[in-house]
PDB file of N, CA and C in Angstrom:
ATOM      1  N   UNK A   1       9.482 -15.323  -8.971  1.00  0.00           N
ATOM      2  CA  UNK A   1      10.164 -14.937  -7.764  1.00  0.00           C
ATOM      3  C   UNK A   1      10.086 -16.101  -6.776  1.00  0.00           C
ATOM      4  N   UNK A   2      10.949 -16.337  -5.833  1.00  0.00           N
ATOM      5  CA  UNK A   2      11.608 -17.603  -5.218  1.00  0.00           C
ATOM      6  C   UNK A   2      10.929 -16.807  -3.547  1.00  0.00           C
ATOM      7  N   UNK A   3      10.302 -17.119  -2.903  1.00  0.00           N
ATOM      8  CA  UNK A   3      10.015 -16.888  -1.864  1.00  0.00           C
ATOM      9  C   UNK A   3      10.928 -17.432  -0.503  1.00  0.00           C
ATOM     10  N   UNK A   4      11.493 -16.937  -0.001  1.00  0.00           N
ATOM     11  CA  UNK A   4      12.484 -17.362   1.052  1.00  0.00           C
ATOM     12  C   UNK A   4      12.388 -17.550   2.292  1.00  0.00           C
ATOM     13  N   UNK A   5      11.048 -16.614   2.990  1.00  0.00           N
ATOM     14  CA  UNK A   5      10.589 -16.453   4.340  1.00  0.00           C
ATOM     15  C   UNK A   5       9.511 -16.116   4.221  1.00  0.00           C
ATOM     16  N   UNK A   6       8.657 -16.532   5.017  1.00  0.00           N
ATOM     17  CA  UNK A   6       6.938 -16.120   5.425  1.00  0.00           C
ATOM     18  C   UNK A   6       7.198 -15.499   6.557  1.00  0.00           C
ATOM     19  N   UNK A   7       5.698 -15.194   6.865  1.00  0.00           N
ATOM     20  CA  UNK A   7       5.230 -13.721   7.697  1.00  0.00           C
ATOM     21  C   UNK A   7       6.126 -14.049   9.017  1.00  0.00           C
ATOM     22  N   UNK A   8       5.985 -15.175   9.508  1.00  0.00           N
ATOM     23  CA  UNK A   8       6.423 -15.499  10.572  1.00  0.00           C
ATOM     24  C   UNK A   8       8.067 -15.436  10.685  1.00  0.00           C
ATOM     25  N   UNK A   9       8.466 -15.373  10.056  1.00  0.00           N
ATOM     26  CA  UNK A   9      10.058 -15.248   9.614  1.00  0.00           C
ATOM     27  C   UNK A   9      10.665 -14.113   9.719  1.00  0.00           C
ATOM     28  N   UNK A  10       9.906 -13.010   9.207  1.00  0.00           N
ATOM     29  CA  UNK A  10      10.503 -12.005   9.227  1.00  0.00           C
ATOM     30  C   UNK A  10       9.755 -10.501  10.236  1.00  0.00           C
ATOM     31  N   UNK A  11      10.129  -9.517  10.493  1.00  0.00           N
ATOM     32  CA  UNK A  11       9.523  -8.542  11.336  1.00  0.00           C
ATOM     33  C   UNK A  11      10.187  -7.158  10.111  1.00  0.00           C
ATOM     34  N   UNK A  12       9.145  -6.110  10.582  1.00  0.00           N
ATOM     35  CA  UNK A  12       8.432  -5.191   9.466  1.00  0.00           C
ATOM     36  C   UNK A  12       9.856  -4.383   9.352  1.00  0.00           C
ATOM     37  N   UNK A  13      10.271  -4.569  10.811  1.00  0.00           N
ATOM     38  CA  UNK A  13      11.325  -3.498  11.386  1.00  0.00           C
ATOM     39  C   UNK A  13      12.972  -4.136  10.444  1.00  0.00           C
ATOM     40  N   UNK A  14      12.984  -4.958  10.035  1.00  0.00           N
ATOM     41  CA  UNK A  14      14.224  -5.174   9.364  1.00  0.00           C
ATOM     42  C   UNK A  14      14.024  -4.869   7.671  1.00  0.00           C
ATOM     43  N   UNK A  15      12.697  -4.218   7.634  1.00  0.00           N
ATOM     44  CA  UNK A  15      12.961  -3.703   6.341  1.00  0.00           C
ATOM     45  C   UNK A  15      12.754  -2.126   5.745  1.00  0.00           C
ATOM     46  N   UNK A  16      13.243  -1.405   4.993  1.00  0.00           N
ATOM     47  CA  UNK A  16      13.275   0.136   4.535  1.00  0.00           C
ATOM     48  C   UNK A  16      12.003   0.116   3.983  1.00  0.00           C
ATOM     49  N   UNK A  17      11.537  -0.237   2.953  1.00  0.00           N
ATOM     50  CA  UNK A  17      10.467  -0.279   2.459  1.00  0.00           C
ATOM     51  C   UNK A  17       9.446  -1.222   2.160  1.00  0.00           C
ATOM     52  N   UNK A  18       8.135  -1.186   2.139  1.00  0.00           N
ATOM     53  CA  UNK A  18       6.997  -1.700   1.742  1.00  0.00           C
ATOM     54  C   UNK A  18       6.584  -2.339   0.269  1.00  0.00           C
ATOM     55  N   UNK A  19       6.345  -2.803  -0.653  1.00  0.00           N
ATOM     56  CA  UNK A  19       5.493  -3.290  -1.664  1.00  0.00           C
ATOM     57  C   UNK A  19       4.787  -3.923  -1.692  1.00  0.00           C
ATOM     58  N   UNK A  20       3.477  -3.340  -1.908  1.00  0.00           N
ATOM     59  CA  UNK A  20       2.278  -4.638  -2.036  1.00  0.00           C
ATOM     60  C   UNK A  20       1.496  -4.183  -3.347  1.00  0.00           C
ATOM     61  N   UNK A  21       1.835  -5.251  -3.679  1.00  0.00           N
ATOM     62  CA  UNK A  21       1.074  -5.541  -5.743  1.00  0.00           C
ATOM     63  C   UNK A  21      -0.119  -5.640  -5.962  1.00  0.00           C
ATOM     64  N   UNK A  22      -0.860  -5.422  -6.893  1.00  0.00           N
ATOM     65  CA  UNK A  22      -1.963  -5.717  -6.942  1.00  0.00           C
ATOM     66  C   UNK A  22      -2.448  -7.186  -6.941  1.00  0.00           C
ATOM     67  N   UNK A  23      -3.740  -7.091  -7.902  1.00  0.00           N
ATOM     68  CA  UNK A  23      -4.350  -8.876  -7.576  1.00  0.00           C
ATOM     69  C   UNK A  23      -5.121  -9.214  -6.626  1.00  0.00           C
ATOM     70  N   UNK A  24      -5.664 -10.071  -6.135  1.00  0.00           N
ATOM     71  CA  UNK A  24      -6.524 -10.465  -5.516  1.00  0.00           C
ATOM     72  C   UNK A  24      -5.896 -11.109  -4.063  1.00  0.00           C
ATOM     73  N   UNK A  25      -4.344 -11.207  -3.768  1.00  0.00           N
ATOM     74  CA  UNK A  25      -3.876 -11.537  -2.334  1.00  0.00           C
ATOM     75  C   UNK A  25      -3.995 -10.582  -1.521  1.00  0.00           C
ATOM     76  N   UNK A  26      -4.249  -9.192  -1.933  1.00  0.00           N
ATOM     77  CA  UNK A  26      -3.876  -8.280  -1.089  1.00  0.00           C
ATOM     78  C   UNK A  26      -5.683  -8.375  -0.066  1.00  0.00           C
ATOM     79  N   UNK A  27      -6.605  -8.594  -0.649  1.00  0.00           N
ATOM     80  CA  UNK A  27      -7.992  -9.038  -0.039  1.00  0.00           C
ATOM     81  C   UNK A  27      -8.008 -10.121   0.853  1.00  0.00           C
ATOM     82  N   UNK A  28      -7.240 -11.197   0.534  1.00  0.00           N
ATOM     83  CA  UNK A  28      -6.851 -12.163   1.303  1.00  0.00           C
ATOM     84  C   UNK A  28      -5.982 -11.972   2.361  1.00  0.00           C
ATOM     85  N   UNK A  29      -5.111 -11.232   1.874  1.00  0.00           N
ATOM     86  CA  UNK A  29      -3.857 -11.526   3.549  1.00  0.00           C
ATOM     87  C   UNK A  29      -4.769 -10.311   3.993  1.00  0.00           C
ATOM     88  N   UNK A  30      -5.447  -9.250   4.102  1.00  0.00           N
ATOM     89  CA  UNK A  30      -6.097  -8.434   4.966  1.00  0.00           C
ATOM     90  C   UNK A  30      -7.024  -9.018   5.561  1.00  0.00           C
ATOM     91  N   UNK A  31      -7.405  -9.867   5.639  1.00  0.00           N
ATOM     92  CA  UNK A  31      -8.231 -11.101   6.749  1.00  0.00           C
ATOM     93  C   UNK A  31      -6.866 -11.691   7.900  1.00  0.00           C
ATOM     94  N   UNK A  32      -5.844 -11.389   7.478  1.00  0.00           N
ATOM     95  CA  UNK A  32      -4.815 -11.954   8.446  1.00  0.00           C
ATOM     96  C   UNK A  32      -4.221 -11.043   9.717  1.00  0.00           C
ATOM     97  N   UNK A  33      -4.108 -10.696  10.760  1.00  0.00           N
ATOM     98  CA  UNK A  33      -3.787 -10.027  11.269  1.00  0.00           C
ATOM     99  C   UNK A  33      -1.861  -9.577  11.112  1.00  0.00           C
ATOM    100  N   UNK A  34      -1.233 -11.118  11.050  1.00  0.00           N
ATOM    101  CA  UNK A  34      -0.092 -10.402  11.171  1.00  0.00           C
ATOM    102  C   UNK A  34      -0.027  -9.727   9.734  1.00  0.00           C
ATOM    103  N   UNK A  35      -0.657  -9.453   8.800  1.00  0.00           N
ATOM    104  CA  UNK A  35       0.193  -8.766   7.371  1.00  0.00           C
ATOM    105  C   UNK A  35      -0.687  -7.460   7.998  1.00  0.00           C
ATOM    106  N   UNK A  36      -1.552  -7.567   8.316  1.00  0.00           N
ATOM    107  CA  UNK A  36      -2.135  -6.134   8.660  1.00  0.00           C
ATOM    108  C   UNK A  36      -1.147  -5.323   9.689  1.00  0.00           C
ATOM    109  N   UNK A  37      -0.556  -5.811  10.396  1.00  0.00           N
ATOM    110  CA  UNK A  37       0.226  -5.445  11.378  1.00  0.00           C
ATOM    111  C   UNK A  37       1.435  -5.056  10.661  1.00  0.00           C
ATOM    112  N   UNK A  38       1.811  -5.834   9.928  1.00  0.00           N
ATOM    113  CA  UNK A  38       2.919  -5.695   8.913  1.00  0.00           C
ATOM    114  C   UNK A  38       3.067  -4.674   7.969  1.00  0.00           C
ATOM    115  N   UNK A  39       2.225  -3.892   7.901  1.00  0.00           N
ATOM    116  CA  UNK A  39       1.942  -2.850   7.004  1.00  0.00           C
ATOM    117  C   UNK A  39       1.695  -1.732   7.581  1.00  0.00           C
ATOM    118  N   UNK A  40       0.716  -1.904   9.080  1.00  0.00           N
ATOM    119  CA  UNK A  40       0.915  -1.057   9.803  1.00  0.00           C
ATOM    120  C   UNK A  40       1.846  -0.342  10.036  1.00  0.00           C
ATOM    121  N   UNK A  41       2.633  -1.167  10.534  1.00  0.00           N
ATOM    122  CA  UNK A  41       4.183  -0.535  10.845  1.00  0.00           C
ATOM    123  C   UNK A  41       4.691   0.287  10.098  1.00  0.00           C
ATOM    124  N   UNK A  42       4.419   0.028   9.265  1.00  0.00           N
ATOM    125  CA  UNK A  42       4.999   1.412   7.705  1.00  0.00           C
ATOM    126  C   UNK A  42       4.367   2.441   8.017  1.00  0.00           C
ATOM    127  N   UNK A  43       3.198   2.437   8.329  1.00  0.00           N
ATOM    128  CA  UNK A  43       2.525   3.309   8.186  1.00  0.00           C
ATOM    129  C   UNK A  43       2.644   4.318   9.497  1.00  0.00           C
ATOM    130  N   UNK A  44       2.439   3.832  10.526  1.00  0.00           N
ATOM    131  CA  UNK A  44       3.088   4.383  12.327  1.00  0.00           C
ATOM    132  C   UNK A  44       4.366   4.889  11.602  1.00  0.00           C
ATOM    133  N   UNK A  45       5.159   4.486  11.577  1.00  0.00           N
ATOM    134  CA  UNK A  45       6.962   4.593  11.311  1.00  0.00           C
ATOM    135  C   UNK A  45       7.297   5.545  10.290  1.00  0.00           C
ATOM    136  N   UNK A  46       6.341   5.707   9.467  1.00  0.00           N
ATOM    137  CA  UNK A  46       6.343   6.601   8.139  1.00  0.00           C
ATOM    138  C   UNK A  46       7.663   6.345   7.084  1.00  0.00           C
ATOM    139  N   UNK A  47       7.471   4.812   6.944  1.00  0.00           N
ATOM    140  CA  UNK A  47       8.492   4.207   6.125  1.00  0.00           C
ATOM    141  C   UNK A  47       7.683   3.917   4.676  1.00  0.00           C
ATOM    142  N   UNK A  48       8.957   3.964   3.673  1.00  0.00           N
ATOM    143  CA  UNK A  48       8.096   3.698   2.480  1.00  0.00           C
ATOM    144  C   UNK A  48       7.128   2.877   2.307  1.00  0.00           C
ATOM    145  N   UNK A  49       5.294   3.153   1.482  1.00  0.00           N
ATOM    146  CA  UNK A  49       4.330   2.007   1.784  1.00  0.00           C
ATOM    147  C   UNK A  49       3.991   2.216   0.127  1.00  0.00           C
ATOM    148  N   UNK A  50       4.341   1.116  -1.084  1.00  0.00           N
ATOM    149  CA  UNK A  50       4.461   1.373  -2.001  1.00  0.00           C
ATOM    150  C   UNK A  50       3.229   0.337  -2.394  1.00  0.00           C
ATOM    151  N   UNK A  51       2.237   1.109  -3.227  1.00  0.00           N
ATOM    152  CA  UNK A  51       0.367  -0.033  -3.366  1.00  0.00           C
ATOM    153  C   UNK A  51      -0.130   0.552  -4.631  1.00  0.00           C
ATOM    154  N   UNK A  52       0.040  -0.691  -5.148  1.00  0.00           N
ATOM    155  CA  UNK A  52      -0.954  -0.534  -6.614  1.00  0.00           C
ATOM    156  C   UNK A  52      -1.880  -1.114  -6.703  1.00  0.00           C
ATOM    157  N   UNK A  53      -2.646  -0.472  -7.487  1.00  0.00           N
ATOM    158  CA  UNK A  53      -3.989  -1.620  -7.994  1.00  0.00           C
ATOM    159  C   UNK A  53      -4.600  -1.924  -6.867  1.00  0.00           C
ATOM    160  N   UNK A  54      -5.042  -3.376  -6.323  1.00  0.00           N
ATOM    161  CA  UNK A  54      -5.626  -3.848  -5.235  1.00  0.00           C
ATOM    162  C   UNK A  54      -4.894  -3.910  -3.874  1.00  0.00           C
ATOM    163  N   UNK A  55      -3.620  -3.582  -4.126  1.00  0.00           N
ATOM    164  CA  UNK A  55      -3.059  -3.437  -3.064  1.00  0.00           C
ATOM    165  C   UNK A  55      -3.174  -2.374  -1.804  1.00  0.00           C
ATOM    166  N   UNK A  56      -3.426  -1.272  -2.092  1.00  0.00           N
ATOM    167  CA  UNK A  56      -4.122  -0.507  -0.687  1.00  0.00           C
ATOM    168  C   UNK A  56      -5.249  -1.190   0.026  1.00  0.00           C
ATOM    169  N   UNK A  57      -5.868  -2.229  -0.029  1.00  0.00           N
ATOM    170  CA  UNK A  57      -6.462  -2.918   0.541  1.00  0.00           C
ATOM    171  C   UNK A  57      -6.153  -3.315   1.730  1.00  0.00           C
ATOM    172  N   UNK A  58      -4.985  -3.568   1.870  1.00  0.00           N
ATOM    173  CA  UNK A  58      -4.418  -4.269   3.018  1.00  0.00           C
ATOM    174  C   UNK A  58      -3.858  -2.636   3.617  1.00  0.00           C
ATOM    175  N   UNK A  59      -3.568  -2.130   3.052  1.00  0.00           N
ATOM    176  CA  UNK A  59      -4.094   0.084   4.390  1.00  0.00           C
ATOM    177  C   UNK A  59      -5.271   0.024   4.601  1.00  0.00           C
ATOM    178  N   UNK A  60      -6.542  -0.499   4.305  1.00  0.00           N
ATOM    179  CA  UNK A  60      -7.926  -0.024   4.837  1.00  0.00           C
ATOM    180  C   UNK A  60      -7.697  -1.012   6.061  1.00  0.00           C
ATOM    181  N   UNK A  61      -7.113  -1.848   6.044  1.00  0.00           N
ATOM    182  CA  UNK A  61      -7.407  -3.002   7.824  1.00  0.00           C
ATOM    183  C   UNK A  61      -6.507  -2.619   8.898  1.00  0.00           C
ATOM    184  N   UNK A  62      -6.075  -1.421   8.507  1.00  0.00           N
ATOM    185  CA  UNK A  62      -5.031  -0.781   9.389  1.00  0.00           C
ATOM    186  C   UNK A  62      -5.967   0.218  10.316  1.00  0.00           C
ATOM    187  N   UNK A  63      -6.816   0.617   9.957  1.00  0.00           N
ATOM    188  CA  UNK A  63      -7.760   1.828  10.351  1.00  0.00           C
ATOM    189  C   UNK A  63      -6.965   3.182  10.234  1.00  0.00           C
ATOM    190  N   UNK A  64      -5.973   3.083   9.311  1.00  0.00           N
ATOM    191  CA  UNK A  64      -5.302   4.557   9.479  1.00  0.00           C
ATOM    192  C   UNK A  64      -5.108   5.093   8.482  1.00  0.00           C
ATOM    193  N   UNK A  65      -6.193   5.218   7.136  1.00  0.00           N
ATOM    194  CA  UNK A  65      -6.482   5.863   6.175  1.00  0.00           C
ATOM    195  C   UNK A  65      -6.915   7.239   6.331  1.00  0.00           C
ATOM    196  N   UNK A  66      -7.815   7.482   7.521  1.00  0.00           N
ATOM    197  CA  UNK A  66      -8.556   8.992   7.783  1.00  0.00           C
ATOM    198  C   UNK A  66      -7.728  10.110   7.301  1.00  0.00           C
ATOM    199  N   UNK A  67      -7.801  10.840   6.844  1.00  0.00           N
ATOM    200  CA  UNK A  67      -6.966  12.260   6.402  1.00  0.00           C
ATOM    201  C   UNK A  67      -5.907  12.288   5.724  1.00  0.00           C
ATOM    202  N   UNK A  68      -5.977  10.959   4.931  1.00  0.00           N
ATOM    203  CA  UNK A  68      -4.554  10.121   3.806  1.00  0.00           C
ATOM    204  C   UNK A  68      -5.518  10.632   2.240  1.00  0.00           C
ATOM    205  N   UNK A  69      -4.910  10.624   1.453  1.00  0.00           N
ATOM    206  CA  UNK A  69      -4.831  10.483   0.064  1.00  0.00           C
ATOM    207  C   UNK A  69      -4.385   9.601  -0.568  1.00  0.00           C
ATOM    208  N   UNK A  70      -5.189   8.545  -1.671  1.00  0.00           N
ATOM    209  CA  UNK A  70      -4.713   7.733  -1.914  1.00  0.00           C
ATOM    210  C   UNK A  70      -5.737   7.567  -3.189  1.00  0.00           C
ATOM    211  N   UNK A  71      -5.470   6.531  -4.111  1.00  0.00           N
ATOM    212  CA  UNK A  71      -5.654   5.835  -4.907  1.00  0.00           C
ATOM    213  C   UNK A  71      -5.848   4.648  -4.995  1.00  0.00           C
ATOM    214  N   UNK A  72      -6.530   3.754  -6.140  1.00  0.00           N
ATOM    215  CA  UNK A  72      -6.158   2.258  -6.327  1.00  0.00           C
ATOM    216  C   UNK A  72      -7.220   2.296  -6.969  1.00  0.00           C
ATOM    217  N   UNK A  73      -7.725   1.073  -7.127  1.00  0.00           N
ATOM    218  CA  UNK A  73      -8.380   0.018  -8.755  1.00  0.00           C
ATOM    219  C   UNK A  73      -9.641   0.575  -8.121  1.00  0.00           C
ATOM    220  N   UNK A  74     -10.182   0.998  -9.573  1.00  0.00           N
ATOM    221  CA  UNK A  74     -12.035   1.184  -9.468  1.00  0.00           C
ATOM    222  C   UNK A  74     -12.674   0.533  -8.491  1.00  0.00           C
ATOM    223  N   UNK A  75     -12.943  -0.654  -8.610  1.00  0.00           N
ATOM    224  CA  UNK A  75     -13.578  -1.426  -7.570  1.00  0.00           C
ATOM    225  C   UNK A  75     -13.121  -1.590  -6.283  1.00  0.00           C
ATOM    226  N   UNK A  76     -11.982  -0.874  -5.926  1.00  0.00           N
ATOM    227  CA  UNK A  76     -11.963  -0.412  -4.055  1.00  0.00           C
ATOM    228  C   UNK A  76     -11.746   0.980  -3.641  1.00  0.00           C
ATOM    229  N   UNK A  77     -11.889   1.589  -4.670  1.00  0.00           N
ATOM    230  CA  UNK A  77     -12.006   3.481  -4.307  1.00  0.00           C
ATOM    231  C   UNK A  77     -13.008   3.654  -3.641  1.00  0.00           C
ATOM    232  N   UNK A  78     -14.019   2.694  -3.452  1.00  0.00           N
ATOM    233  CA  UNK A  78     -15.525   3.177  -2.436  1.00  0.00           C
ATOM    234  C   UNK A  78     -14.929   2.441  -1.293  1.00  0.00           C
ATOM    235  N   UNK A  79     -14.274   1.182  -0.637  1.00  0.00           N
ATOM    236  CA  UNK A  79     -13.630   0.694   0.244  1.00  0.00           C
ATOM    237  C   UNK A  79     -12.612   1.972   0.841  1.00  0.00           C
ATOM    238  N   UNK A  80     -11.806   2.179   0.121  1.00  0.00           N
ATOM    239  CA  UNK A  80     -10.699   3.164   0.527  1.00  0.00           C
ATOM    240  C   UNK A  80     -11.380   4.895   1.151  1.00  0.00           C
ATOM    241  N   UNK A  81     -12.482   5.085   0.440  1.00  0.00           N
ATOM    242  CA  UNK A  81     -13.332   6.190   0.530  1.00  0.00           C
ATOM    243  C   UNK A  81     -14.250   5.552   2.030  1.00  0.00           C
ATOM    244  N   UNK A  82     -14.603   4.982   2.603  1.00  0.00           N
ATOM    245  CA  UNK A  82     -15.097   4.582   3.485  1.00  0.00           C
ATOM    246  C   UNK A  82     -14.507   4.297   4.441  1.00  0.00           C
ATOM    247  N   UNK A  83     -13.155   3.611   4.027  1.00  0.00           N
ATOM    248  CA  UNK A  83     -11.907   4.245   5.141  1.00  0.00           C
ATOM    249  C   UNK A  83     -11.351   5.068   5.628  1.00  0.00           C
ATOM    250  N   UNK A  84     -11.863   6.379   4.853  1.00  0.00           N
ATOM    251  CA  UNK A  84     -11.474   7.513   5.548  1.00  0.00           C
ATOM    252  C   UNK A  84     -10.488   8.422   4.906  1.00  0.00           C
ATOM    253  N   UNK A  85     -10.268   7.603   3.363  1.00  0.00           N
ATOM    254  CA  UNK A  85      -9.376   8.488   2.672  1.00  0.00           C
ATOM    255  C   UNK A  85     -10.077   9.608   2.044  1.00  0.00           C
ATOM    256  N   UNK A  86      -9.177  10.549   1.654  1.00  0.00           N
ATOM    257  CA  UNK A  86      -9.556  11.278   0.470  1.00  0.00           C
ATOM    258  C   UNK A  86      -8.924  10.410  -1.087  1.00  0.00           C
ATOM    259  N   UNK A  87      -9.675  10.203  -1.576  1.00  0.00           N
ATOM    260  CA  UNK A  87      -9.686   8.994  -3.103  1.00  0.00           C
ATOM    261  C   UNK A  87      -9.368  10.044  -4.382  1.00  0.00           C
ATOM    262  N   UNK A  88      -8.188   9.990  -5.236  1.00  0.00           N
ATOM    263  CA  UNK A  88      -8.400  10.666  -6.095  1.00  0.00           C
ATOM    264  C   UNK A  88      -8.392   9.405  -7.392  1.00  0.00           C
ATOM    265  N   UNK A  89      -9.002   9.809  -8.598  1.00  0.00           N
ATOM    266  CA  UNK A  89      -8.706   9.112  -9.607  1.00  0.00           C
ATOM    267  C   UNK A  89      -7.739   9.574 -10.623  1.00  0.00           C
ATOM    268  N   UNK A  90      -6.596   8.710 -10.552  1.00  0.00           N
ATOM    269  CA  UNK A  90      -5.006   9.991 -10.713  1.00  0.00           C
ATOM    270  C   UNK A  90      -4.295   8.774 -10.908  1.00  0.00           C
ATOM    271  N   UNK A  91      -3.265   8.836 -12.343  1.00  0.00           N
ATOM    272  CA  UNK A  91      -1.883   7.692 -12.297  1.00  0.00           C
ATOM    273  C   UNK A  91      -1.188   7.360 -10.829  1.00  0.00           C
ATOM    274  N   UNK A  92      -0.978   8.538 -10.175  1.00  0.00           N
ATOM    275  CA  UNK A  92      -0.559   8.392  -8.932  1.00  0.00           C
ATOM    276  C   UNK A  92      -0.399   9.069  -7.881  1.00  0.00           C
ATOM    277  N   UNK A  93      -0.805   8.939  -7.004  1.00  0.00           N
ATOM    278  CA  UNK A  93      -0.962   9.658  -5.633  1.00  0.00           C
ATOM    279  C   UNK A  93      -0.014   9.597  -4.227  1.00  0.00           C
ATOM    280  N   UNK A  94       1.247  10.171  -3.964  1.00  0.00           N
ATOM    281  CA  UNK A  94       1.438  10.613  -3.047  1.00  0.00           C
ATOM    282  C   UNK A  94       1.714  11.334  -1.894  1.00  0.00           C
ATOM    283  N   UNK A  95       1.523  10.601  -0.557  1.00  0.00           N
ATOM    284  CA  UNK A  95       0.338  11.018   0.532  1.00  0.00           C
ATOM    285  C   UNK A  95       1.810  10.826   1.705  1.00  0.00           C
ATOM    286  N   UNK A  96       2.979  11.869   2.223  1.00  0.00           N
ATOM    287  CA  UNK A  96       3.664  11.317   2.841  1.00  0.00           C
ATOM    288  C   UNK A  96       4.337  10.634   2.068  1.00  0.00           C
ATOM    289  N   UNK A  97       4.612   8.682   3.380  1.00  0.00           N
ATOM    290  CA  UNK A  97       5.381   7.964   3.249  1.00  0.00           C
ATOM    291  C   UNK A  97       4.423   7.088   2.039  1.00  0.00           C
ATOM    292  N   UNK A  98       3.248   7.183   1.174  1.00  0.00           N
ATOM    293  CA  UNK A  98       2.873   6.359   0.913  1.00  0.00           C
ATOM    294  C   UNK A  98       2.864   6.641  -0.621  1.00  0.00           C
ATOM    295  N   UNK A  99       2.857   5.644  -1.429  1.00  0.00           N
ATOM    296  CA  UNK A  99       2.626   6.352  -3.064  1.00  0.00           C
ATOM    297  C   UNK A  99       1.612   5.117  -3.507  1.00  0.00           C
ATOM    298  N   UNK A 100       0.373   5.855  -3.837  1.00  0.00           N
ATOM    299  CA  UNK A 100      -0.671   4.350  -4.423  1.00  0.00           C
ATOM    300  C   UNK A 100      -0.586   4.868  -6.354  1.00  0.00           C
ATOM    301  N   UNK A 101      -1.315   3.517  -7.204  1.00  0.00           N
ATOM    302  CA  UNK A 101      -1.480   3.748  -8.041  1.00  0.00           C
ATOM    303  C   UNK A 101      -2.684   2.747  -8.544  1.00  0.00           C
ATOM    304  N   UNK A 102      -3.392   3.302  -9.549  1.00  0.00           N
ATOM    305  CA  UNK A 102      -4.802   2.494  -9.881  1.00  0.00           C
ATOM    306  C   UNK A 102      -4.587   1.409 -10.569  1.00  0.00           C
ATOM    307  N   UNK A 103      -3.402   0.828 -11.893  1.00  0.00           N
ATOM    308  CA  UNK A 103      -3.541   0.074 -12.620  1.00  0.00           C
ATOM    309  C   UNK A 103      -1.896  -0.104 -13.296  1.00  0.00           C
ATOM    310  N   UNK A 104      -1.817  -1.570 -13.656  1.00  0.00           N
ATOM    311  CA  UNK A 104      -0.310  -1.462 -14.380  1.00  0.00           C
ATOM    312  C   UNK A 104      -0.200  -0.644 -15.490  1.00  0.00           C
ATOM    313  N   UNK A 105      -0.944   0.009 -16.052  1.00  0.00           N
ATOM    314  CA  UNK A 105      -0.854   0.832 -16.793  1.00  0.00           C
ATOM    315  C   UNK A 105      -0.209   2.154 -16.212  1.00  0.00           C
ATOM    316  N   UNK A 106      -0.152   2.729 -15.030  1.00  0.00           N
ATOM    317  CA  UNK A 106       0.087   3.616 -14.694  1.00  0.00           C
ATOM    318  C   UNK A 106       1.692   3.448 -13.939  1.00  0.00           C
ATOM    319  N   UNK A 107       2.500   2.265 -14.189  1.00  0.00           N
ATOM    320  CA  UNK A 107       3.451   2.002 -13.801  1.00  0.00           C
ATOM    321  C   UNK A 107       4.704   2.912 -13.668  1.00  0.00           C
ATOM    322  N   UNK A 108       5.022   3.700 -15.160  1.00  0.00           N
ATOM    323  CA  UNK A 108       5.580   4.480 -15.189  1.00  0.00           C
ATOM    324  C   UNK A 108       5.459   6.088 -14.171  1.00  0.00           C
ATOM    325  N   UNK A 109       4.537   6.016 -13.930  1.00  0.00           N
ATOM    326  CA  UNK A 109       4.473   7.272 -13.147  1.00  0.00           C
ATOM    327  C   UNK A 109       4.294   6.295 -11.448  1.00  0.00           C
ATOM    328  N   UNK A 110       4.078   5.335 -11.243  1.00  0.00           N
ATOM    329  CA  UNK A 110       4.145   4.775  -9.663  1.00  0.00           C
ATOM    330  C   UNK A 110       5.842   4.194  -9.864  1.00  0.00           C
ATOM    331  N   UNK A 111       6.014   4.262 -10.324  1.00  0.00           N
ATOM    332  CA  UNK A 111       7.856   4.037 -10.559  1.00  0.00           C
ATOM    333  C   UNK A 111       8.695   4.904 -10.461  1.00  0.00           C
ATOM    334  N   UNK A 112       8.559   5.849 -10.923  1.00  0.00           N
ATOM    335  CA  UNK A 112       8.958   7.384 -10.786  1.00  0.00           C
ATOM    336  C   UNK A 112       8.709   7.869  -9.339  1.00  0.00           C
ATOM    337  N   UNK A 113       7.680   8.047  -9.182  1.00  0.00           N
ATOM    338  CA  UNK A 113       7.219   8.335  -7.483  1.00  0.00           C
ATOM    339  C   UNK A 113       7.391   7.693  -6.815  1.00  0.00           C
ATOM    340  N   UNK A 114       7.776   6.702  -6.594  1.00  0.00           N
ATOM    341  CA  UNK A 114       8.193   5.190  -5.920  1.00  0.00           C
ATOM    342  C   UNK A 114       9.777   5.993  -5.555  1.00  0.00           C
ATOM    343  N   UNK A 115      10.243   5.592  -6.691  1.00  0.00           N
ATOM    344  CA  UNK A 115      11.717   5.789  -6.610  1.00  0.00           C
ATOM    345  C   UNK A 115      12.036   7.462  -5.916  1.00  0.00           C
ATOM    346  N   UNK A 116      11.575   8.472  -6.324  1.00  0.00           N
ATOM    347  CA  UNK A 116      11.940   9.414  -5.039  1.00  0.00           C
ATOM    348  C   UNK A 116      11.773   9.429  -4.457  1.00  0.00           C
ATOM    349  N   UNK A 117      10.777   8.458  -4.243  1.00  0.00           N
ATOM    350  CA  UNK A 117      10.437   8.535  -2.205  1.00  0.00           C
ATOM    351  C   UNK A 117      11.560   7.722  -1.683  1.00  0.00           C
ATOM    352  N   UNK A 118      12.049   6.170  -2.034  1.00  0.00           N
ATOM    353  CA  UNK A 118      12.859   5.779  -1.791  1.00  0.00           C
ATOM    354  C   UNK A 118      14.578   6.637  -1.787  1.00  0.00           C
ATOM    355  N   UNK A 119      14.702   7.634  -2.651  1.00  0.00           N
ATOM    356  CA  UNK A 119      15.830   8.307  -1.984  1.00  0.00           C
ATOM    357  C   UNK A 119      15.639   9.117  -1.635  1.00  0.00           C
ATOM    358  N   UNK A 120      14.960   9.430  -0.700  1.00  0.00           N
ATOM    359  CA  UNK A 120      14.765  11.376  -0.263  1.00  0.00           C
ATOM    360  C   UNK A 120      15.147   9.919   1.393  1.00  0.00           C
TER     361      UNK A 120
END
């Protein structure tokens, strides 16, 4: 994928929906304020916030997990659980505007749930 604009380029508000992938960036840009902010906004706005794997990471620096349901990779379900979610261990979980999932293995069902949230 060809990257076209950075954070600074673009604002949260010119887009419908969210994706953040798993991997190890999503730990990194949550040390950044504007992607935290950037995600925020989905989350205030109750616009699609689509997180697999390590990606709900960057929802715990939001502080607005409390009374959410969510999912993601073994090793941040105690992060996400300390944020205030309720954590299930589940192909996929969604919570509202948000749909998490634990692993690419579970793609097919965060694809599926992905996609009706995007047309409802």
């Amino acid at each position: 994928m060809t990257i076209d604009k950075g954070i600074d380029d673009v604002q949260a508000s010119d887009f419908d929906a969210l994706f953040i992938p798993g991997g190890f960036s999503p730990d990194q840009l949550r040390a950044d304020d504007r992607f935290v902010n950037f995600v925020d906004y989905f989350i205030e706005n109750d616009k699609p916030l689509l997180a697999i794997c390590h990606g709900p990471q960057l929802l715990i620096q939001t502080n607005k997990l409390k009374g959410r349901t969510v999912t993601g990779f073994t090793s941040i379900r105690p992060d996400l659980k300390n944020a205030g979610a309720t954590v299930k261990d589940e192909e996929v979980v969604v919570d509202r505007n948000i749909v998490t999932s634990r692993t690419p293995d579970d793609l097919p069902a965060f694809d599926r749930e992905s996609l009706k949230l995007l047309q409802s």
